[in-house]
Protein backbone atom coordinates (compact mmCIF):
# COMPACT_ATOMS: atom_id res chain seq x y z
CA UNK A 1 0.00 0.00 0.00
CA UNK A 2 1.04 3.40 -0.99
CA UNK A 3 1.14 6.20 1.15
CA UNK A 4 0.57 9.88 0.11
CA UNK A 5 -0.08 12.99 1.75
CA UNK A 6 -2.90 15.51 2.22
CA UNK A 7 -0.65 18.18 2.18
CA UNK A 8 -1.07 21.30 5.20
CA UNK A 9 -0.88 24.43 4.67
CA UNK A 10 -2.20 24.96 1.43
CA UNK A 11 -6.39 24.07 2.53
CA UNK A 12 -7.69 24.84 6.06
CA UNK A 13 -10.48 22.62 6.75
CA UNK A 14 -12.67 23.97 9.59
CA UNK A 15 -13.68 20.43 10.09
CA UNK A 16 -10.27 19.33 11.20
CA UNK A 17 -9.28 22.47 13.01
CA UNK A 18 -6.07 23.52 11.71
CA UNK A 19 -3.33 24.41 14.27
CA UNK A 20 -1.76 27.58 14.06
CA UNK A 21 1.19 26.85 12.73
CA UNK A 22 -0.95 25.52 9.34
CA UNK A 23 -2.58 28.91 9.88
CA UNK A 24 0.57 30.98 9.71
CA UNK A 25 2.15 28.56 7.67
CA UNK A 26 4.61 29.45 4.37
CA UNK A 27 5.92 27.70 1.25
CA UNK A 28 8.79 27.05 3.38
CA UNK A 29 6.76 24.76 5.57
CA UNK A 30 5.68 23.17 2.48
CA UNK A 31 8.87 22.38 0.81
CA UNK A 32 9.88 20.73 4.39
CA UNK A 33 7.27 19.08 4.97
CA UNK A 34 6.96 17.82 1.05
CA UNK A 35 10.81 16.89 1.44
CA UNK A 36 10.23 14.84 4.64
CA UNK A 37 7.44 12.62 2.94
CA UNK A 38 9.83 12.51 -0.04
CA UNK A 39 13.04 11.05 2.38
CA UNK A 40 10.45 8.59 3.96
CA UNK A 41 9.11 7.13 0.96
CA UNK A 42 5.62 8.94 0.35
CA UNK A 43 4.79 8.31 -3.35
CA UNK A 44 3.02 12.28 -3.61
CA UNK A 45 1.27 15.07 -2.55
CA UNK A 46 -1.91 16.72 -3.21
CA UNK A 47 -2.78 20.15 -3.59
CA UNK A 48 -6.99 21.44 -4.56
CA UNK A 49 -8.45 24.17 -6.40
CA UNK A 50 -10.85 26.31 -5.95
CA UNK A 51 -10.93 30.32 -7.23
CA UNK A 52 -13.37 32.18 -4.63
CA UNK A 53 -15.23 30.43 -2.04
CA UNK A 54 -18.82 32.30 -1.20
CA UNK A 55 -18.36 33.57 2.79
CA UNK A 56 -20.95 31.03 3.94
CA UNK A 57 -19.37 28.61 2.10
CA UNK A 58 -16.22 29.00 3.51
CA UNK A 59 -17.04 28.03 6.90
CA UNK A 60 -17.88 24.69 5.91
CA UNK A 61 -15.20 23.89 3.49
CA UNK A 62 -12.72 26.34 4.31
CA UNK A 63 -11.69 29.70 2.16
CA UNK A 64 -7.64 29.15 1.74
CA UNK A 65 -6.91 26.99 -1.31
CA UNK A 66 -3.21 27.76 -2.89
CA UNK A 67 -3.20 27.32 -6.81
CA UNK A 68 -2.73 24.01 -7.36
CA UNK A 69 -0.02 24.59 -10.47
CA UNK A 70 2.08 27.04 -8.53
CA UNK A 71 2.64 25.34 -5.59
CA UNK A 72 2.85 21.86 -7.28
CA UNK A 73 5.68 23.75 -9.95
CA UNK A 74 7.56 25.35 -6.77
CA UNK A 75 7.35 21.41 -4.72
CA UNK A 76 9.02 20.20 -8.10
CA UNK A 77 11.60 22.17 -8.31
CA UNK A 78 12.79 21.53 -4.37
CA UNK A 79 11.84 17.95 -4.95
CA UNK A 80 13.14 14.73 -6.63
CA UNK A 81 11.06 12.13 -6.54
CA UNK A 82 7.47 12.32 -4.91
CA UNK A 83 4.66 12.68 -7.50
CA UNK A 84 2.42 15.69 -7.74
CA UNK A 85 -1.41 15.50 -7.90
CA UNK A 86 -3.95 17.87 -7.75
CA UNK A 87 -6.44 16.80 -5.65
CA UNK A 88 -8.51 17.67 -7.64
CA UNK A 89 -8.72 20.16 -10.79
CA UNK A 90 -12.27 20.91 -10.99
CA UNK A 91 -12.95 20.10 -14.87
CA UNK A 92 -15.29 22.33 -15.91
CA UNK A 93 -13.20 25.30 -15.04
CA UNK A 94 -11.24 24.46 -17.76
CA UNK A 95 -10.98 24.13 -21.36
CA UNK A 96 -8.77 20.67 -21.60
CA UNK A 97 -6.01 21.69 -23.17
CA UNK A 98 -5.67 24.35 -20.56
CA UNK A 99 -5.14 21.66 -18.29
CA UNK A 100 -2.80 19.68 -20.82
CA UNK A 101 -0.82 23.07 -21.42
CA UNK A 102 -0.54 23.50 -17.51
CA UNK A 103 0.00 19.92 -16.12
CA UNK A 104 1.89 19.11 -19.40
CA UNK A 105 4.43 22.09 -18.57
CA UNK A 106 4.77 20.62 -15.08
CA UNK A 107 5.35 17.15 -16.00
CA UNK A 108 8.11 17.69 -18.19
CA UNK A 109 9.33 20.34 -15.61
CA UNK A 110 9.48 17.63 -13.10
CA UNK A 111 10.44 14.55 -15.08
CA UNK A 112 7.41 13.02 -15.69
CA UNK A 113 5.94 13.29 -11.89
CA UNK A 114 2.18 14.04 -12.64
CA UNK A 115 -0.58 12.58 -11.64
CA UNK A 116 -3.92 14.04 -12.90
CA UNK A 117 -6.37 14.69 -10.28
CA UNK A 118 -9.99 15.42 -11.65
CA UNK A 119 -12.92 16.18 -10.21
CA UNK A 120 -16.50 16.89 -11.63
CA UNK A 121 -17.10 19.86 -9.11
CA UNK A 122 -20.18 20.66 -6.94
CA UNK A 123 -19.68 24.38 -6.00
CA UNK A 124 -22.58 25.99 -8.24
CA UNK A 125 -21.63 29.50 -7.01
CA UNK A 126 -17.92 29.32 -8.26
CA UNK A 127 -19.62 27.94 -11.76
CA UNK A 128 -21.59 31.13 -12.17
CA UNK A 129 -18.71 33.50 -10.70
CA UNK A 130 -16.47 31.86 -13.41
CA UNK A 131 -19.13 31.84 -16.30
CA UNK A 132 -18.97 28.18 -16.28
CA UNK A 133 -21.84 26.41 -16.94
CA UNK A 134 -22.88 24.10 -14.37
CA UNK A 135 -25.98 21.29 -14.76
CA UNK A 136 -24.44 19.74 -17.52
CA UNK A 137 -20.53 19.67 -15.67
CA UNK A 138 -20.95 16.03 -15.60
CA UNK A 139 -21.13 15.13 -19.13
CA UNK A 140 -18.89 17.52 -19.76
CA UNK A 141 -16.41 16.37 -17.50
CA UNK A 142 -16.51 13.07 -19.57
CA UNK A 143 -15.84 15.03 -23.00
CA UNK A 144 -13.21 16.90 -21.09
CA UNK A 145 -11.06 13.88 -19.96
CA UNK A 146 -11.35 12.18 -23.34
CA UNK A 147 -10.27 15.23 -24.74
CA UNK A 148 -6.94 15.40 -22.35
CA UNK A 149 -6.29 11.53 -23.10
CA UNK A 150 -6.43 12.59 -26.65
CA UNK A 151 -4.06 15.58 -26.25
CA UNK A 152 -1.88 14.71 -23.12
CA UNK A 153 1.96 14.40 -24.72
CA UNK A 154 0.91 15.35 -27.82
CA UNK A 155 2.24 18.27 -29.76
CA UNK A 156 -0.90 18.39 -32.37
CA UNK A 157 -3.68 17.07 -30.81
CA UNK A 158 -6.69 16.46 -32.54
CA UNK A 159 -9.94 15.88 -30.85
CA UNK A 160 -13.92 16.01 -31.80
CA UNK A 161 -16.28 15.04 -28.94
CA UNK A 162 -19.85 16.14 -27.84
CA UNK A 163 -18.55 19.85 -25.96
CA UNK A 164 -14.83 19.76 -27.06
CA UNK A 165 -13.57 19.90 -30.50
CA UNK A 166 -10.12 21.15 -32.00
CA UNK A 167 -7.52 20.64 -34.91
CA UNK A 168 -4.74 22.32 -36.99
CA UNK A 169 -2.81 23.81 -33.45
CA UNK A 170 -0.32 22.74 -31.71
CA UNK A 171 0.34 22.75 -27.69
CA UNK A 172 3.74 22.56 -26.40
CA UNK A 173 5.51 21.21 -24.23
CA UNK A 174 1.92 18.76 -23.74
CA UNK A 175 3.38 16.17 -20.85
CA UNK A 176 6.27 14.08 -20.66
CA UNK A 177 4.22 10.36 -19.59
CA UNK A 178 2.69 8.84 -22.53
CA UNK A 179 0.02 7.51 -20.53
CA UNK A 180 -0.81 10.17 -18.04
CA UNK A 181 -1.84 8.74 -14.46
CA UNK A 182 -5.76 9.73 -14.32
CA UNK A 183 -7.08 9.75 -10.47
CA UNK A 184 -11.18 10.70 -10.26
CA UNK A 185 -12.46 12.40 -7.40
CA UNK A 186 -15.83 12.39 -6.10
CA UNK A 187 -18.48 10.27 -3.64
CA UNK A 188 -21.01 8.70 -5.77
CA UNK A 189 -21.32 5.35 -7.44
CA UNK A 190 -21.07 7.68 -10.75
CA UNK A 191 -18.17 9.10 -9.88
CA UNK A 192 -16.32 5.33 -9.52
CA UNK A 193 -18.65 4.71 -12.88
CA UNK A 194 -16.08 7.61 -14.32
CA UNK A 195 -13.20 6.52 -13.41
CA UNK A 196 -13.00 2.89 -14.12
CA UNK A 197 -14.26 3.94 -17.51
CA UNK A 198 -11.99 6.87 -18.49
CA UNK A 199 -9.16 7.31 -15.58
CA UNK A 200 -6.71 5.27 -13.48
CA UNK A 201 -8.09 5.42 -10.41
CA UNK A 202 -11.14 6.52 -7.84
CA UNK A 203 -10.07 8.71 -4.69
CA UNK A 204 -13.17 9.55 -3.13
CA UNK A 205 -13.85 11.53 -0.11
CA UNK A 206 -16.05 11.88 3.17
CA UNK A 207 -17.49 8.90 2.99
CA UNK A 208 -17.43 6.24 6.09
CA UNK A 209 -15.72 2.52 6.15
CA UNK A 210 -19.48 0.96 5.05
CA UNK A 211 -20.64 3.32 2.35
CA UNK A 212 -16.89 2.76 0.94
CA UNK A 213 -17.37 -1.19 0.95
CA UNK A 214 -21.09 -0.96 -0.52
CA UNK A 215 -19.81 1.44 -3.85
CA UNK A 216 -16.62 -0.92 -4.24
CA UNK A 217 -18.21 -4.62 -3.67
CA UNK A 218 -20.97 -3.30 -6.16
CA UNK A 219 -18.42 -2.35 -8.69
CA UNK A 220 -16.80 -5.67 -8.59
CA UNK A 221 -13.52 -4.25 -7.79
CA UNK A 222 -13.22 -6.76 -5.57
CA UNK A 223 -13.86 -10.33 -5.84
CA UNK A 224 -15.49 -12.68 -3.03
CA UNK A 225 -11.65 -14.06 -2.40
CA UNK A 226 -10.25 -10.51 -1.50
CA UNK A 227 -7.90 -10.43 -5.19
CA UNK A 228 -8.09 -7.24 -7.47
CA UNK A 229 -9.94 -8.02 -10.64
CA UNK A 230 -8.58 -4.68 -12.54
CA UNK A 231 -5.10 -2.48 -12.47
CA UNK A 232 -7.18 -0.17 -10.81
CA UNK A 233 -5.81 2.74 -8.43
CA UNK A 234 -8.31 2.93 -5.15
CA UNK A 235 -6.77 5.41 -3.03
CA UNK A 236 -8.62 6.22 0.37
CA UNK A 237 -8.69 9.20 3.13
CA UNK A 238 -9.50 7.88 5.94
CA UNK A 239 -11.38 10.01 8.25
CA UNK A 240 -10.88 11.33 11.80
CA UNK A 241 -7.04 12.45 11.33
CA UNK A 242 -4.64 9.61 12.33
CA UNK A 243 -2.25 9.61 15.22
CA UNK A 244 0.31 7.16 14.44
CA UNK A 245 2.87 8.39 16.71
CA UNK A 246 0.27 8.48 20.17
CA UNK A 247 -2.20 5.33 18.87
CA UNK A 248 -0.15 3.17 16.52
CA UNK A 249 -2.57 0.13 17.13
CA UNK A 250 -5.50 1.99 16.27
CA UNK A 251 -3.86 3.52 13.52
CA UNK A 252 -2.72 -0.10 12.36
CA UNK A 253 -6.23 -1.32 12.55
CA UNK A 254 -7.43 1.84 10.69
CA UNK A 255 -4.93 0.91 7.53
CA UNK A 256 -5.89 -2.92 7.42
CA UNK A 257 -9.41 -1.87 7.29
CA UNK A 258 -8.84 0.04 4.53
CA UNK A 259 -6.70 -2.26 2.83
CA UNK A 260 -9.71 -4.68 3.08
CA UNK A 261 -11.79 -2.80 0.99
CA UNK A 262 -9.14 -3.26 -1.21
CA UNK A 263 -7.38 0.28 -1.07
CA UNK A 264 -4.05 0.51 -2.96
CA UNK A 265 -3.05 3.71 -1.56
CA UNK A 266 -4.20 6.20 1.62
CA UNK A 267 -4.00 9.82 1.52
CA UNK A 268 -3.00 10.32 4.89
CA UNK A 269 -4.48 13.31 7.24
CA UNK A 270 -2.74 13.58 11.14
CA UNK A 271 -3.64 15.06 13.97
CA UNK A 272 -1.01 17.14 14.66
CA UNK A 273 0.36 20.67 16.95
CA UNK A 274 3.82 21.50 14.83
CA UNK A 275 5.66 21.31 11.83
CA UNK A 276 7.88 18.62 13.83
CA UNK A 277 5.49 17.19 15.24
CA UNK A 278 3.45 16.71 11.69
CA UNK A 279 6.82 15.21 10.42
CA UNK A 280 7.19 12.83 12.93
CA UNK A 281 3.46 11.32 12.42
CA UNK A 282 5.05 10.83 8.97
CA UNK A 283 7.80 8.82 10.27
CA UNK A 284 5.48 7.12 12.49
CA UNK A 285 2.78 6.73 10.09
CA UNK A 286 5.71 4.54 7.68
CA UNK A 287 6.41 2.42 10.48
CA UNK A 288 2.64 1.57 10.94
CA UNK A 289 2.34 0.78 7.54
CA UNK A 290 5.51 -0.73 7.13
CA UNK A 291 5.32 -3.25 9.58
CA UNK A 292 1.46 -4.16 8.59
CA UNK A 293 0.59 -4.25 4.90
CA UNK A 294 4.24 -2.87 3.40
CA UNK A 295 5.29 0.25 2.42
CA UNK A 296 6.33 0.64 -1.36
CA UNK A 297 8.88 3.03 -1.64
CA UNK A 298 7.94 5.45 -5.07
CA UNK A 299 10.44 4.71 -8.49
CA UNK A 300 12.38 7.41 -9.38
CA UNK A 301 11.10 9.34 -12.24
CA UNK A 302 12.85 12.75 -12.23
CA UNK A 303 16.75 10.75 -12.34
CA UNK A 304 18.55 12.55 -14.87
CA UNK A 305 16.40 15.63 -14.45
CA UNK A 306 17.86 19.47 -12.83
């Protein structure tokens, strides 16, 4: 099982209540704290996007989000190894080959260390603040990832779908990967519909151990015997923060419940007061892991790169 991180700093969550030092925190923090998972074998980190958050809606979800690409592009440049993944780009503020010029530019900036984070979006106020249209996002969300399959690492794409069509121009640099890691967000049985059919993986969020085991058994993910039936990413969040470092054995039991439903990867969220503290429920949280359902250390695709 793979281990990556819900990076701090760049989201405050009111439901988690962020400690001050998140509050106050810097790019600095970021880069040590992205460095840390790096040296302990975290295979990436996520950033998510959002523009402007409405004031009511900001108590509930939160109003800091830093821009995905810049803070991902600045991580890459400090970093070697650890992927980066939006988490998520919301689709349909985006023509695709925005997102294939932006996350294209970053993965040959990095060495080939992108993974695409997508999301359908459910925010109808930031839809109509951007001028994006919003009760159709969902098929269009579908046209849009075809689209970026189409286009991703190529220097011409070509494309003609049911919102998205374009020809005759040319988008460079367009990716390094040839096959561009595809990770869909969400918390519906649709969602999980989407990305078995057009991505690499499912990494949905706020929803509990049971509603998790209901979507996936349904899906036939799984088989009766417990083996994978597809080269399918599930990554998981589990939910309260973990405390590896002060409750290892409930943290242990957390993971192999998760790894039941047949998880291959956890985005981890800790409780935590500091940044050293926060870095040592990293180092805590690999020993957990390690010494229960293994710990696979990430390849290395940036070798060779500045």
């Amino acid at each position: 099982m793979r281990l990556g991180m819900i990076t701090p700093v760049v989201n405050l969550n009111p439901r988690f209540d962020p400690p001050d030092w998140e509050v106050d925190g810097s790019i600095h923090d970021i880069v040590v704290v992205a460095r840390a998972g790096e040296r302990l074998g975290y295979s990436w980190l996520g950033c998510p996007e959002h523009v402007a958050i409405p004031e009511p809606v900001a108590a509930v979800r939160g109003a800091r989000y830093w821009d995905p690409v810049v803070t991902l592009s600045f991580v890459a440049a400090c970093t070697r190894m650890i992927r980066l993944l939006p988490h998520v780009t919301v689709l349909g503020y985006h023509h695709p080959l925005e997102i294939v010029k932006q996350y294209g530019t970053l993965d040959v900036a990095s060495g080939g260390r992108v993974i695409l984070g997508v999301g359908v979006g459910s925010l109808r106020e930031e839809f109509a603040l951007l001028g994006r249209p919003f009760d159709d996002r969902g098929v269009r969300a579908d046209d849009a990832l075809r689209a970026i399959r189409a286009s991703f690492s190529r220097r011409a794409p070509t494309y003609a779908g049911t919102h998205y069509r374009f020809g005759g121009v040319v988008v460079e640099p367009s990716g390094l990967q040839e096959h561009l890691p595809i990770w869909v967000g969400g918390r519906t049985r649709r969602s999980l519909r989407r990305a078995l059919e057009l991505g690499d993986g499912w990494m949905p969020f706020g929803l509990d151990l049971d509603h998790l085991g209901s979507i996936l058994g349904d899906a036939g993910i799984i088989d009766p015997m417990g083996d994978r039936r597809l080269p399918f990413e599930v990554v998981l969040a589990p939910e309260p923060p973990l405390d590896p470092l002060g409750d290892p054995t409930g943290t242990a039991q957390v993971v192999e419940a998760y790894a039941e439903l047949g998880a291959t990867g956890l985005a981890v969220r800790f409780r935590h007061q500091s940044r050293q503290h926060y870095i040592e429920q990293l180092e805590a949280m690999v020993d957990v892991v390690g010494h229960g359902v293994g710990l696979e250390r990430p390849d290395d695709p940036a070798e060779g790169a500045p």
